[in-house]
N, C-alpha and C. Protein backbone atom coordinates (compact mmCIF):
# COMPACT_ATOMS: atom_id res chain seq x y z
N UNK A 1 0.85 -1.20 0.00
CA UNK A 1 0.00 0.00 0.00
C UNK A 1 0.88 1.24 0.00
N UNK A 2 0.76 2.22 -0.79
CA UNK A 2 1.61 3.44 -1.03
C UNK A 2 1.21 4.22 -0.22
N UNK A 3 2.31 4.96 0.79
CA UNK A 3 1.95 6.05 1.65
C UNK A 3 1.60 7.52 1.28
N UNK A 4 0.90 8.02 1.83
CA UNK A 4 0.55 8.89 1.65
C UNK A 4 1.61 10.01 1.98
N UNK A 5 1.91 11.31 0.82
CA UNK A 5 2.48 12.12 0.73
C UNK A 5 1.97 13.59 0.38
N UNK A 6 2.70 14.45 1.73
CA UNK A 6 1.81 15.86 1.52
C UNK A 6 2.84 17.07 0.80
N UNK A 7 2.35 17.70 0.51
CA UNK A 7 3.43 18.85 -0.14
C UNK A 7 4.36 19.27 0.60
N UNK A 8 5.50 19.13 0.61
CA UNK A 8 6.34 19.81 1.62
C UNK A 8 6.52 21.40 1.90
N UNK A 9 6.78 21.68 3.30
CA UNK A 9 5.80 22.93 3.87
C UNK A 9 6.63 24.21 2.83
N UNK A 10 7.81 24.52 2.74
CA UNK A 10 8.38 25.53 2.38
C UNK A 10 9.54 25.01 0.59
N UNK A 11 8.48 24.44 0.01
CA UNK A 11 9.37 23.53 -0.98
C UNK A 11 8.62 23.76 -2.59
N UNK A 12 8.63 23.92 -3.61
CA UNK A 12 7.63 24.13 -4.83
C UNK A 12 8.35 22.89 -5.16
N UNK A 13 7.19 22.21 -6.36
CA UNK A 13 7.39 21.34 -7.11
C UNK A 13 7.67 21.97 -8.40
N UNK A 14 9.00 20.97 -8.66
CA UNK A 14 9.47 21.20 -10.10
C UNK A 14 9.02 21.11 -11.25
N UNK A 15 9.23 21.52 -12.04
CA UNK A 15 8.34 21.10 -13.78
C UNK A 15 7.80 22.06 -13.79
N UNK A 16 6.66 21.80 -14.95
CA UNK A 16 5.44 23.00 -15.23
C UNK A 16 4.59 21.96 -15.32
N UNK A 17 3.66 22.55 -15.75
CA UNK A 17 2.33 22.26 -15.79
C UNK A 17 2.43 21.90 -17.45
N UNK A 18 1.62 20.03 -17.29
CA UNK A 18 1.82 19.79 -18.93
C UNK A 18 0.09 20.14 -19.41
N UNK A 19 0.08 21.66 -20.62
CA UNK A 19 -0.91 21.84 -20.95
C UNK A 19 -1.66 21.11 -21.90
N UNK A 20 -1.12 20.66 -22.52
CA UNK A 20 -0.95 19.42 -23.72
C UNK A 20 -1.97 18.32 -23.33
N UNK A 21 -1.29 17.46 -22.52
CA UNK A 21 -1.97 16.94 -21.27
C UNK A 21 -3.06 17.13 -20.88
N UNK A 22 -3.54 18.34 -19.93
CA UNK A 22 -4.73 18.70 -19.43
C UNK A 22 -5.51 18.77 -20.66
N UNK A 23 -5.16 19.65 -21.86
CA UNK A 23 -5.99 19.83 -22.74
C UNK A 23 -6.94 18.91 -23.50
N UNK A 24 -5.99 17.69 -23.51
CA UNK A 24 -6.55 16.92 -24.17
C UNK A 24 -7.43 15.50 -23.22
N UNK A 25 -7.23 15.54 -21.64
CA UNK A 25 -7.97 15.29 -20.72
C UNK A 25 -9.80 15.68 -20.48
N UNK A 26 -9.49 17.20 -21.03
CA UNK A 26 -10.59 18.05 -20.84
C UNK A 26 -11.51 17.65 -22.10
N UNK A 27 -10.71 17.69 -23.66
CA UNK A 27 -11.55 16.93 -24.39
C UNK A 27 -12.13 15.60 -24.10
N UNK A 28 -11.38 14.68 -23.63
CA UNK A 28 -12.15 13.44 -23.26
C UNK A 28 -13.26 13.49 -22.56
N UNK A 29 -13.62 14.59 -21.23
CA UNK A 29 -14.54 14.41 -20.72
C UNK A 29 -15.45 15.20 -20.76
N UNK A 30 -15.19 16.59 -22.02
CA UNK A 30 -16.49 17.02 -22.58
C UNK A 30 -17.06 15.74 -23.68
N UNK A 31 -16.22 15.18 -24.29
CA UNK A 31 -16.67 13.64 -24.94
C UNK A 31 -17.56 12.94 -24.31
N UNK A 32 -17.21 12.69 -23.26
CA UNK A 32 -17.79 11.82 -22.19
C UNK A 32 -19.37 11.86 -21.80
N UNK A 33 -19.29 13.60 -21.76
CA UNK A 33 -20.62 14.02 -21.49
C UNK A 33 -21.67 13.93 -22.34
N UNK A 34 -21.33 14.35 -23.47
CA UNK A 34 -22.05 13.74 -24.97
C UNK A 34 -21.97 15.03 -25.64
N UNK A 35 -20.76 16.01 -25.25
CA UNK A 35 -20.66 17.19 -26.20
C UNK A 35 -20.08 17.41 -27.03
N UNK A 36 -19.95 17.79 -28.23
CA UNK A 36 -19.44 17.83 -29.19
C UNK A 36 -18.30 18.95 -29.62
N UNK A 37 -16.83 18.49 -29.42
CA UNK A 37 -15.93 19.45 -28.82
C UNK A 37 -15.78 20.46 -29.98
N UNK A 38 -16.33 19.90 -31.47
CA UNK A 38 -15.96 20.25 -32.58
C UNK A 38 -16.55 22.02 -32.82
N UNK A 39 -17.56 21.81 -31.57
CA UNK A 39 -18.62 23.29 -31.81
C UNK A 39 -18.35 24.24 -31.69
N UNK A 40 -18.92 25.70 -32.10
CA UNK A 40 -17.97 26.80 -32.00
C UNK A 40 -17.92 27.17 -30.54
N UNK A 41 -18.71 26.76 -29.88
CA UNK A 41 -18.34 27.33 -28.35
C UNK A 41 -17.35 26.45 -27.55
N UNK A 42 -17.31 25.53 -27.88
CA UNK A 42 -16.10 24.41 -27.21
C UNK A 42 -14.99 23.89 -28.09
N UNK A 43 -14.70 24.98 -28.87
CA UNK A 43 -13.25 24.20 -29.42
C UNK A 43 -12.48 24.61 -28.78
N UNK A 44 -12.27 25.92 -28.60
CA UNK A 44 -11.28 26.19 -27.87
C UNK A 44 -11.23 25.81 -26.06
N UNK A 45 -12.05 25.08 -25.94
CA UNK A 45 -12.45 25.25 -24.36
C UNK A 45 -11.48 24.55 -23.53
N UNK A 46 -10.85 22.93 -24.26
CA UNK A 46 -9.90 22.29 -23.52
C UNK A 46 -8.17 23.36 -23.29
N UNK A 47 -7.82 23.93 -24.25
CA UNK A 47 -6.94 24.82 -24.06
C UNK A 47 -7.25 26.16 -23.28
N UNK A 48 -8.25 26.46 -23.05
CA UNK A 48 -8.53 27.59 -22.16
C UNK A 48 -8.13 26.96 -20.72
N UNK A 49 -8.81 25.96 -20.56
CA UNK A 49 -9.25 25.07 -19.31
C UNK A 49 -7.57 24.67 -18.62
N UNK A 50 -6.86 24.67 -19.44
CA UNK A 50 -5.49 24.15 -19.54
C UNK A 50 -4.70 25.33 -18.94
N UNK A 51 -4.68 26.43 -19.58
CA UNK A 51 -4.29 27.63 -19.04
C UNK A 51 -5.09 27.97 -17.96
N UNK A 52 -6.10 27.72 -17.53
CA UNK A 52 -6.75 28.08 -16.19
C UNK A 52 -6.24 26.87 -15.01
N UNK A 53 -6.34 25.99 -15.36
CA UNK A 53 -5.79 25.23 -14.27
C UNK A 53 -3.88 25.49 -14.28
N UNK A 54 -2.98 25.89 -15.05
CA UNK A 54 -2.15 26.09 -14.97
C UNK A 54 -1.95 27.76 -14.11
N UNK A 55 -2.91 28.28 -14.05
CA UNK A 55 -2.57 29.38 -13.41
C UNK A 55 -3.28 28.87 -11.85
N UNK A 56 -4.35 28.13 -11.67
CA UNK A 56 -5.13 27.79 -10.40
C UNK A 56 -4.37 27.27 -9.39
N UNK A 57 -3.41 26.42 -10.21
CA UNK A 57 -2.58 25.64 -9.70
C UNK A 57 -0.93 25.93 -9.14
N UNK A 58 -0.73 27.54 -9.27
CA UNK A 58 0.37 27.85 -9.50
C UNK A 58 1.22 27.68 -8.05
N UNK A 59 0.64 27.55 -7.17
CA UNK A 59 1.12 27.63 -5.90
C UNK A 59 1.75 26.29 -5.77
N UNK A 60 1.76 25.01 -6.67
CA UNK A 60 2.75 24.35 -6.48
C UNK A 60 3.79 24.72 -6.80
N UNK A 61 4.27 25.91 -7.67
CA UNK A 61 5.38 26.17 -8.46
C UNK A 61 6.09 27.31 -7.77
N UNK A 62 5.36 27.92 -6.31
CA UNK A 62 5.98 28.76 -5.76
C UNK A 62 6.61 28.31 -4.33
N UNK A 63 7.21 28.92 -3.45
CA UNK A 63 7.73 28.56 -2.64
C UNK A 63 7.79 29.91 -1.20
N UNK A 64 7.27 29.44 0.25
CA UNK A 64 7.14 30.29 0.99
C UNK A 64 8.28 31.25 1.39
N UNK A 65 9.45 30.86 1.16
CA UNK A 65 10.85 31.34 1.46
C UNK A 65 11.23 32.36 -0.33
N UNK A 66 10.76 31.80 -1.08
CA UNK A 66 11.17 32.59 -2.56
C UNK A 66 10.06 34.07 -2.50
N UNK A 67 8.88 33.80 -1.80
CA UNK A 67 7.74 34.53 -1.78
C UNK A 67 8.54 36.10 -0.88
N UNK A 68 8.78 35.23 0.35
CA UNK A 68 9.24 36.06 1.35
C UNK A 68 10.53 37.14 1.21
N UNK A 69 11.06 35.90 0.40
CA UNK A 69 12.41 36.43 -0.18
C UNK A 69 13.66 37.54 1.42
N UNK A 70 13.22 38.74 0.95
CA UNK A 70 14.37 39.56 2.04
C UNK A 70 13.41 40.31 2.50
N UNK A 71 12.10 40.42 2.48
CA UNK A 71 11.02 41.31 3.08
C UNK A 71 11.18 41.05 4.86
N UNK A 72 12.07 40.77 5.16
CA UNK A 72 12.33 40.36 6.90
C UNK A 72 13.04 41.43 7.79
N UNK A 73 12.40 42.84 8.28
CA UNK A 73 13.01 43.41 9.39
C UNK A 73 13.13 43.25 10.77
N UNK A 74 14.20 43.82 11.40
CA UNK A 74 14.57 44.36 12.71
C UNK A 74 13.59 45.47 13.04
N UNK A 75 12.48 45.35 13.67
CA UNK A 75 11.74 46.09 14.40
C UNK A 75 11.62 45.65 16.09
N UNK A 76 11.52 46.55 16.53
CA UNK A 76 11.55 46.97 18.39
C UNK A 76 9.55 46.78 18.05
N UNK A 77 9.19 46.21 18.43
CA UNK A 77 7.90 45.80 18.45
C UNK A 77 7.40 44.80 18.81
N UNK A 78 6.40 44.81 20.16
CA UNK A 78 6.12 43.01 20.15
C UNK A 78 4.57 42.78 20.62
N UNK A 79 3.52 44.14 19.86
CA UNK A 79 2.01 43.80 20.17
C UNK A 79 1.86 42.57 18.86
N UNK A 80 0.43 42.79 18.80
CA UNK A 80 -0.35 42.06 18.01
C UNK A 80 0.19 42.49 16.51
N UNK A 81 0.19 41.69 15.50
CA UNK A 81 0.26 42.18 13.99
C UNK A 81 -1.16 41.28 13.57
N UNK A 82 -2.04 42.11 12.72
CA UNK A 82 -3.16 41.19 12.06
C UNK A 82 -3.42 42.14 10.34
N UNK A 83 -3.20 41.03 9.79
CA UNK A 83 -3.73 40.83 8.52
C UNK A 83 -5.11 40.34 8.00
N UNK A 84 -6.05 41.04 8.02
CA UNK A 84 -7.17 40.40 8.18
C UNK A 84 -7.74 40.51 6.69
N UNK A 85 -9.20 39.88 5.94
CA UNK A 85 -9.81 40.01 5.27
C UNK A 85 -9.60 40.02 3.53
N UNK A 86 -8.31 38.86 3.92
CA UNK A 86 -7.45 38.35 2.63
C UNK A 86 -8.13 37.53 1.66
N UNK A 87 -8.84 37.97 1.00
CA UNK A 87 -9.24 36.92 -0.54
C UNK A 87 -8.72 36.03 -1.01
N UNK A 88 -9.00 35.05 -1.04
CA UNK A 88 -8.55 33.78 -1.56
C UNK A 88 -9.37 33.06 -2.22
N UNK A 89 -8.92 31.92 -3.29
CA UNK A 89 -9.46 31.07 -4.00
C UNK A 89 -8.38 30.11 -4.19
N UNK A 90 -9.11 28.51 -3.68
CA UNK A 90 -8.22 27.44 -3.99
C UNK A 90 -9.39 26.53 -4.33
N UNK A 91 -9.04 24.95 -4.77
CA UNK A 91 -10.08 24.15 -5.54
C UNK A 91 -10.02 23.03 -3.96
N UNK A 92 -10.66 22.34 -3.89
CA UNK A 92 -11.22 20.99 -3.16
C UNK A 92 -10.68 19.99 -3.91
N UNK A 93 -9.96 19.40 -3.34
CA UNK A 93 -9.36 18.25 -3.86
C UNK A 93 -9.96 17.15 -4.13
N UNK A 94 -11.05 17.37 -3.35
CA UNK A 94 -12.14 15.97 -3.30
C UNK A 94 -13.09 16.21 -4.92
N UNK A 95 -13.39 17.36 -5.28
CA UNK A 95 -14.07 17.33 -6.02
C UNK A 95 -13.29 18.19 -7.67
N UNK A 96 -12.62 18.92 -7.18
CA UNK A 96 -11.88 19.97 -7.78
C UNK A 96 -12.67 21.28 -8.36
N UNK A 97 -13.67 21.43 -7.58
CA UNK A 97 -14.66 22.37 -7.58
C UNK A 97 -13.55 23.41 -6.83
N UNK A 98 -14.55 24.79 -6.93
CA UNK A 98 -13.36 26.15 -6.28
C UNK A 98 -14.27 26.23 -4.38
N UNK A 99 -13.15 26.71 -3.98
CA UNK A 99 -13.58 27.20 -2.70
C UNK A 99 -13.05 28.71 -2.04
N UNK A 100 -13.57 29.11 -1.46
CA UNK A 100 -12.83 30.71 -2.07
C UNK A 100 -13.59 31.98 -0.20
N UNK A 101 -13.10 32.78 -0.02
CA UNK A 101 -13.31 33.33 1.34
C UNK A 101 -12.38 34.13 1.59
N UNK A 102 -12.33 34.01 3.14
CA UNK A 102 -11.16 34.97 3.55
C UNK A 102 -10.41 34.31 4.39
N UNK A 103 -9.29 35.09 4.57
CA UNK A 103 -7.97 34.52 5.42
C UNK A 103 -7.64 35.52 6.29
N UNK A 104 -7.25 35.55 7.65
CA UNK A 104 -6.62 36.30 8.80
C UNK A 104 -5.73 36.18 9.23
N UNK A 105 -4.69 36.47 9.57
CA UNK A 105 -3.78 36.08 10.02
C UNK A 105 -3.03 37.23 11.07
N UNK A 106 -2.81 36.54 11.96
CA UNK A 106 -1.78 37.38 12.92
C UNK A 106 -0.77 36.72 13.75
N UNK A 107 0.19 37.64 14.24
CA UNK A 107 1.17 36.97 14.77
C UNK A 107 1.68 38.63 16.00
N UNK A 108 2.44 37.54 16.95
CA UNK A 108 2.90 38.33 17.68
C UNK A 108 4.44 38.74 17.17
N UNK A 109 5.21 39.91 16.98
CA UNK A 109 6.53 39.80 16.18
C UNK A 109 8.21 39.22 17.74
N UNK A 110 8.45 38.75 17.56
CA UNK A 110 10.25 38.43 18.23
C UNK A 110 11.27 39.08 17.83
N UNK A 111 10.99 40.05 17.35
CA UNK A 111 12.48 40.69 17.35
C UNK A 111 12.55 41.28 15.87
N UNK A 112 11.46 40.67 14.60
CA UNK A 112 11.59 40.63 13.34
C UNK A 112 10.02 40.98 12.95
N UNK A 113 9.73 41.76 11.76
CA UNK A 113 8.31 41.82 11.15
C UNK A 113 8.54 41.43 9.60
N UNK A 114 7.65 41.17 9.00
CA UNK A 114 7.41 40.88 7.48
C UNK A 114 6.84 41.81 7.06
N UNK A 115 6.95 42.01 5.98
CA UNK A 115 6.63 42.76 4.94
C UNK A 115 4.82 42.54 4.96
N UNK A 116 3.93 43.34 5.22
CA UNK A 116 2.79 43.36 4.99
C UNK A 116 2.05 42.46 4.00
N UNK A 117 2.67 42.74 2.61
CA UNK A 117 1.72 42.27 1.51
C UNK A 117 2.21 40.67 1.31
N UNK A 118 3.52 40.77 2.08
CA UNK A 118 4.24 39.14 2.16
C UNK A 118 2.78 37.92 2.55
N UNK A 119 2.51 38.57 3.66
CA UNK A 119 1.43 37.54 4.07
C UNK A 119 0.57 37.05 3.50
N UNK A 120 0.44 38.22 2.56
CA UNK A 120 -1.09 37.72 1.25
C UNK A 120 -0.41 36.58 0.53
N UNK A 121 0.87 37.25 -0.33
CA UNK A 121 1.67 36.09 -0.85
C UNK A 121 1.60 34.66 -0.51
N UNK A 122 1.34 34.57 1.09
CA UNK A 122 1.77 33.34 1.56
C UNK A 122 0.73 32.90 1.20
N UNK A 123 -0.74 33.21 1.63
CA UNK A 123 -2.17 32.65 1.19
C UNK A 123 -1.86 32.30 0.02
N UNK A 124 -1.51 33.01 -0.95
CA UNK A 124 -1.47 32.41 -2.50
C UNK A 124 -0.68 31.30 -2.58
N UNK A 125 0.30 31.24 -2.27
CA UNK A 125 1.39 30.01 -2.08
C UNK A 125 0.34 28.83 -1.99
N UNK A 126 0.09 28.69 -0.93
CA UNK A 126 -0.68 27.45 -0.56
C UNK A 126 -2.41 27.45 -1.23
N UNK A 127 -3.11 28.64 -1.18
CA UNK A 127 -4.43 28.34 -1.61
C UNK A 127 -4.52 28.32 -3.37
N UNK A 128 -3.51 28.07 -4.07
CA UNK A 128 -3.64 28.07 -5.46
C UNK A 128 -3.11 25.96 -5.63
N UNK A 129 -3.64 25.56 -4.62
CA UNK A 129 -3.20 24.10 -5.18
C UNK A 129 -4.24 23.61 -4.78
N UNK A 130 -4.53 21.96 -5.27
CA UNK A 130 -5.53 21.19 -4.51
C UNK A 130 -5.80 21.24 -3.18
N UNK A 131 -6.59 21.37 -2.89
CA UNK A 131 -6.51 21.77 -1.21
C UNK A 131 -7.71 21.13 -0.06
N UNK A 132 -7.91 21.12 1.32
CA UNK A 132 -8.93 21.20 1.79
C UNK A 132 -8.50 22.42 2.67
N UNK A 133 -9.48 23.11 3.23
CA UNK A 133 -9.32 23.63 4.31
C UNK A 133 -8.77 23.98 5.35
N UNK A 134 -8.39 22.69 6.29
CA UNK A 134 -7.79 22.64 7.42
C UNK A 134 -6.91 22.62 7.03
N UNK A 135 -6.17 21.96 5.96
CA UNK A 135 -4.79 21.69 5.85
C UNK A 135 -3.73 22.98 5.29
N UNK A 136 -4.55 24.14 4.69
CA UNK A 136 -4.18 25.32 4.19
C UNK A 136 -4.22 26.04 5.64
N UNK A 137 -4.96 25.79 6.87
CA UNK A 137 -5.25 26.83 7.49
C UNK A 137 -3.69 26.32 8.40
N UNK A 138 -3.74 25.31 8.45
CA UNK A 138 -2.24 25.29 8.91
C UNK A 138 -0.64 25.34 8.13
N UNK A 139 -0.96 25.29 6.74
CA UNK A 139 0.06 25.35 6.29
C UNK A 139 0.63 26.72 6.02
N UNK A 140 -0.42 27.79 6.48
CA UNK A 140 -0.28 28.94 6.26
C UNK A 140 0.31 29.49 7.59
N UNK A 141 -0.20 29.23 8.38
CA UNK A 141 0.58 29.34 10.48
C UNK A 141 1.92 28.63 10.42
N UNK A 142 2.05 27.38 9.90
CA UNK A 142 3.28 26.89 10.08
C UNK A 142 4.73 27.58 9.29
N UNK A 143 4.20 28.06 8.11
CA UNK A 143 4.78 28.60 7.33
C UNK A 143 5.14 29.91 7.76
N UNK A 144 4.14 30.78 8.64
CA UNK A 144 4.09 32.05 8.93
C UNK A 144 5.44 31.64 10.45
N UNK A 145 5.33 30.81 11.23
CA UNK A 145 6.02 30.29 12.39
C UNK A 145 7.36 29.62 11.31
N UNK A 146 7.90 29.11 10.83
CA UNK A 146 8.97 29.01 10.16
C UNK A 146 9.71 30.20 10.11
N UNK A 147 9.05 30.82 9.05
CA UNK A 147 10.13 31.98 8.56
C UNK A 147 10.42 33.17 9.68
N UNK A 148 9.36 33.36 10.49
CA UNK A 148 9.75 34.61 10.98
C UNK A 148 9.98 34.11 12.33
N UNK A 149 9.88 32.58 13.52
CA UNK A 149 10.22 32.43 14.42
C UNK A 149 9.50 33.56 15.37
N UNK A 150 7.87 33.44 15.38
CA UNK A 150 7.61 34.63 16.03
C UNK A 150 7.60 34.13 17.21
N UNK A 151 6.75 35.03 18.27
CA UNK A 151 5.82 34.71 19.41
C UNK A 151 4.73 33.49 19.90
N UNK A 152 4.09 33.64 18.37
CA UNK A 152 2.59 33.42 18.14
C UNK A 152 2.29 33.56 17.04
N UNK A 153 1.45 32.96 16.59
CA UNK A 153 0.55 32.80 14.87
C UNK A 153 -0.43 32.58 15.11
N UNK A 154 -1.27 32.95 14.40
CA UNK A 154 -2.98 32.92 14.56
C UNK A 154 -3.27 32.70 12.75
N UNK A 155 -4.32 31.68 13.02
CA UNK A 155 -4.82 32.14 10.99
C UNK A 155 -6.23 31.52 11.51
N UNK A 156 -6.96 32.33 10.66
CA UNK A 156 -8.38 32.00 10.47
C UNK A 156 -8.82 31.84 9.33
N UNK A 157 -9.70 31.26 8.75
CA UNK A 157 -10.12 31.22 7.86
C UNK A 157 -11.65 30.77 7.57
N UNK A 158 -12.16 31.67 6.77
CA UNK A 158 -13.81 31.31 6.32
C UNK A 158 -13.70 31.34 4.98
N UNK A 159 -14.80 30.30 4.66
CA UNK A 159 -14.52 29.23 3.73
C UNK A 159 -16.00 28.96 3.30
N UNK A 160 -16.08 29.23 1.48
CA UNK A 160 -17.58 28.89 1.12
C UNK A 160 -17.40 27.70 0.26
N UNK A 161 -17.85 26.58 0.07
CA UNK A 161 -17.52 25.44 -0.63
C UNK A 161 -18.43 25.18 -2.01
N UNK A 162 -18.20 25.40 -3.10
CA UNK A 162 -19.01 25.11 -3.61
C UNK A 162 -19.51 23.63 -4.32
N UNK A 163 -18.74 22.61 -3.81
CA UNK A 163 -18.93 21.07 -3.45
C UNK A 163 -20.22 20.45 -1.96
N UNK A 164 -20.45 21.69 -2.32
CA UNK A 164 -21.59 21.65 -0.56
C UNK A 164 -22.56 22.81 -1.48
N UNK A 165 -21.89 23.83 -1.82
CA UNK A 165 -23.34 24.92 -2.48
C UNK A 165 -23.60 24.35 -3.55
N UNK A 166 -22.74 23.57 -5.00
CA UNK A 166 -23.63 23.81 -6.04
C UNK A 166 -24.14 22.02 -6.14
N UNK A 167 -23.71 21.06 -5.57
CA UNK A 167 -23.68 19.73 -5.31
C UNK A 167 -24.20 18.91 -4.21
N UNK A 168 -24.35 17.85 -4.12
CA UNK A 168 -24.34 17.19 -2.32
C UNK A 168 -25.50 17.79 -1.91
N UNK A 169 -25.31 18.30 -0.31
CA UNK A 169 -26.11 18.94 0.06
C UNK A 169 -27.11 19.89 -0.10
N UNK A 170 -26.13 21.31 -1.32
CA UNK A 170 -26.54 22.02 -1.70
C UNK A 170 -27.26 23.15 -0.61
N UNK A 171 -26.08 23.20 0.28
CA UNK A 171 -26.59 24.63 1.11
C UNK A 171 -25.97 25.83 0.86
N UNK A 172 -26.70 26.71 0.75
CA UNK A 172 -26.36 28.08 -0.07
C UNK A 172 -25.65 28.74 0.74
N UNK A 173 -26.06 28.87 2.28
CA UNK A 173 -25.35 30.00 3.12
C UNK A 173 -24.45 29.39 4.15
N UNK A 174 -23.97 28.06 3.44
CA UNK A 174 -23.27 27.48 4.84
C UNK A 174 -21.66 27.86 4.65
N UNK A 175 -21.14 28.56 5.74
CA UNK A 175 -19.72 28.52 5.27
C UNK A 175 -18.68 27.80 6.66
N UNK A 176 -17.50 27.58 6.13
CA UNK A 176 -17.01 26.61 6.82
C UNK A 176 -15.71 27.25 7.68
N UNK A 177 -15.07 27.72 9.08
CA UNK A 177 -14.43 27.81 9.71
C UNK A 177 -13.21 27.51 10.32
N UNK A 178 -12.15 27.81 10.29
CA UNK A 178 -11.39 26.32 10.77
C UNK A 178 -10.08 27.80 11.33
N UNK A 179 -9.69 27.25 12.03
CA UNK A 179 -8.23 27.92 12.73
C UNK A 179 -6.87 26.97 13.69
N UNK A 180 -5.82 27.68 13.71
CA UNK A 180 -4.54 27.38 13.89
C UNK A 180 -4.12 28.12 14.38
N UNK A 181 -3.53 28.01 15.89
CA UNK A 181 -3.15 28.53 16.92
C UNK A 181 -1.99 28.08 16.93
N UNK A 182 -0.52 29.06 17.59
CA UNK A 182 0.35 28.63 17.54
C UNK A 182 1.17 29.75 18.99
N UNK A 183 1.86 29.23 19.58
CA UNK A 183 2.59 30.16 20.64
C UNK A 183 1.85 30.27 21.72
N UNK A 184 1.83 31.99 21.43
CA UNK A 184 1.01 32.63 22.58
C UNK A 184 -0.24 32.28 22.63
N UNK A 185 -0.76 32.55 20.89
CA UNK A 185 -2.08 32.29 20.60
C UNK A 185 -2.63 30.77 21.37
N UNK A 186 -2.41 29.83 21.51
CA UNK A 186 -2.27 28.90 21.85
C UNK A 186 -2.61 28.45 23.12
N UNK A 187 -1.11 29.02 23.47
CA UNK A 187 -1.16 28.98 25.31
C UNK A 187 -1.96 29.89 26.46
N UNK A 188 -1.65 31.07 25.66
CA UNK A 188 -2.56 32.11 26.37
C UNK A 188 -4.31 32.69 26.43
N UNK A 189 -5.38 32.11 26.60
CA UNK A 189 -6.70 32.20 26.50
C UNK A 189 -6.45 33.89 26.26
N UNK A 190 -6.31 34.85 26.86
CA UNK A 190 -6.17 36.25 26.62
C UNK A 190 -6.36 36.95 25.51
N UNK A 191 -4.90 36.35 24.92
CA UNK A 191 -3.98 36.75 23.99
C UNK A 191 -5.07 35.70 22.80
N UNK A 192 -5.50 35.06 22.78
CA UNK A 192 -6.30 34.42 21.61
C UNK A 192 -7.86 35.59 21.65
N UNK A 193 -8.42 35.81 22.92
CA UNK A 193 -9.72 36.13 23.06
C UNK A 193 -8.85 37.79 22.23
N UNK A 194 -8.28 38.13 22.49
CA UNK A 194 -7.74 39.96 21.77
C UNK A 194 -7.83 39.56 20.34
N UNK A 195 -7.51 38.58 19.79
CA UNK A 195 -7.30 38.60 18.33
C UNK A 195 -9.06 38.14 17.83
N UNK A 196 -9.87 37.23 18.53
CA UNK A 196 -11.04 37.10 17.79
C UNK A 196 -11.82 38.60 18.18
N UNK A 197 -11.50 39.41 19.56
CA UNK A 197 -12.12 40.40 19.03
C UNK A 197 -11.86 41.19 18.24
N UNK A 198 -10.54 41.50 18.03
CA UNK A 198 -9.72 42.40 17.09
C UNK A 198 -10.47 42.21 15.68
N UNK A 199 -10.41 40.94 15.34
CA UNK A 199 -11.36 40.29 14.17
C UNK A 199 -12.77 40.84 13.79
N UNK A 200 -13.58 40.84 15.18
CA UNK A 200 -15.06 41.33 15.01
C UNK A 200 -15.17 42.82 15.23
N UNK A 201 -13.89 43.43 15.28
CA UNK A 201 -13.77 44.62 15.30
C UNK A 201 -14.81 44.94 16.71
N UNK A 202 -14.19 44.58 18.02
CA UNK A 202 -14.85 44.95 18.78
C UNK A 202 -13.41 45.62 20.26
């Protein structure tokens, strides 16, 4: 039985993306369906589809340390940092449908801060690949706790599925939650309760 293998946390996969490949995948299973690829609205569709999943997918091809690059200062600072209300879109691996929301993130700083827009970066890193949920909401804290060795990491994330809205169940307003505590956030009830209010803006 072959073990199971996850992306490694701060690592891109090599190659590109074979469009060739996808393209002609995508014809098979508009085939499949009983459509006729020859038509003017779907000829071009497997090569579109090809370039869209080659860009959806790009976050295998990036890396959290290449992202970050030298955006890493010496700042005298050690409250709360929060990044809140970050847009994202990644696909469900289970279905390869999109799933798409927001991302939060905060951290307490040690001695060092990041570059602001770095953090968005990082969301993209990880939410542009096959994904579920939980496993982005930590790969994004662990990643954020790697590079900068903070205090504390916090990530939140809300999450609309559309493998649950347009399929399955089919609930329209259900969205899905999930968080990753790390440090302070963690240890300290306080220091976690400041950041969910910080969040609700209260």
């Amino acid at each position: 039985m072959s073990q199971k293998r996850d992306i490694p946390l701060l690592r891109s996969i090599e190659g590109q993306v074979d469009q060739a490949a996808i393209s002609e995948a995508v014809r098979t299973i508009l085939e499949s369906i009983g459509e006729d690829t020859d038509r003017d609205g779907l000829v071009r569709t497997p090569d579109r589809v090809a370039r869209a999943y080659d860009f959806l997918t790009s976050g295998y091809r990036m890396s959290a340390e290449d992202v970050v690059n030298d955006a890493l200062f010496d700042v005298e600072y050690d409250e709360m940092v929060i990044c809140k209300d970050i847009d994202y879109f990644s696909l469900c691996e289970h279905h390869m449908l999109p799933f798409f929301g927001k991302v939060h993130v905060a951290y307490i700083p040690n001695g060092k801060v990041v570059g602001l827009s770095k953090m968005a970066r990082l969301v993209e890193v990880y939410s542009r690949r096959l994904q579920v949920q939980e496993r982005l909401t930590v790969q994004i804290a662990e990643a954020m706790e790697s590079i900068l060795q903070p205090k504390g990491v916090a990530v939140v994330i809300e999450g609309i599925h559309l493998c649950m809205v347009m399929r399955g169940v089919q609930k329209l307003n259900s969205c899905t939650i999930s968080s990753k505590m790390i440090g302070e956030f963690e240890a300290n009830p306080r220091t976690r309760e400041e950041f969910m209010n910080l969040l609700k803006g209260t």
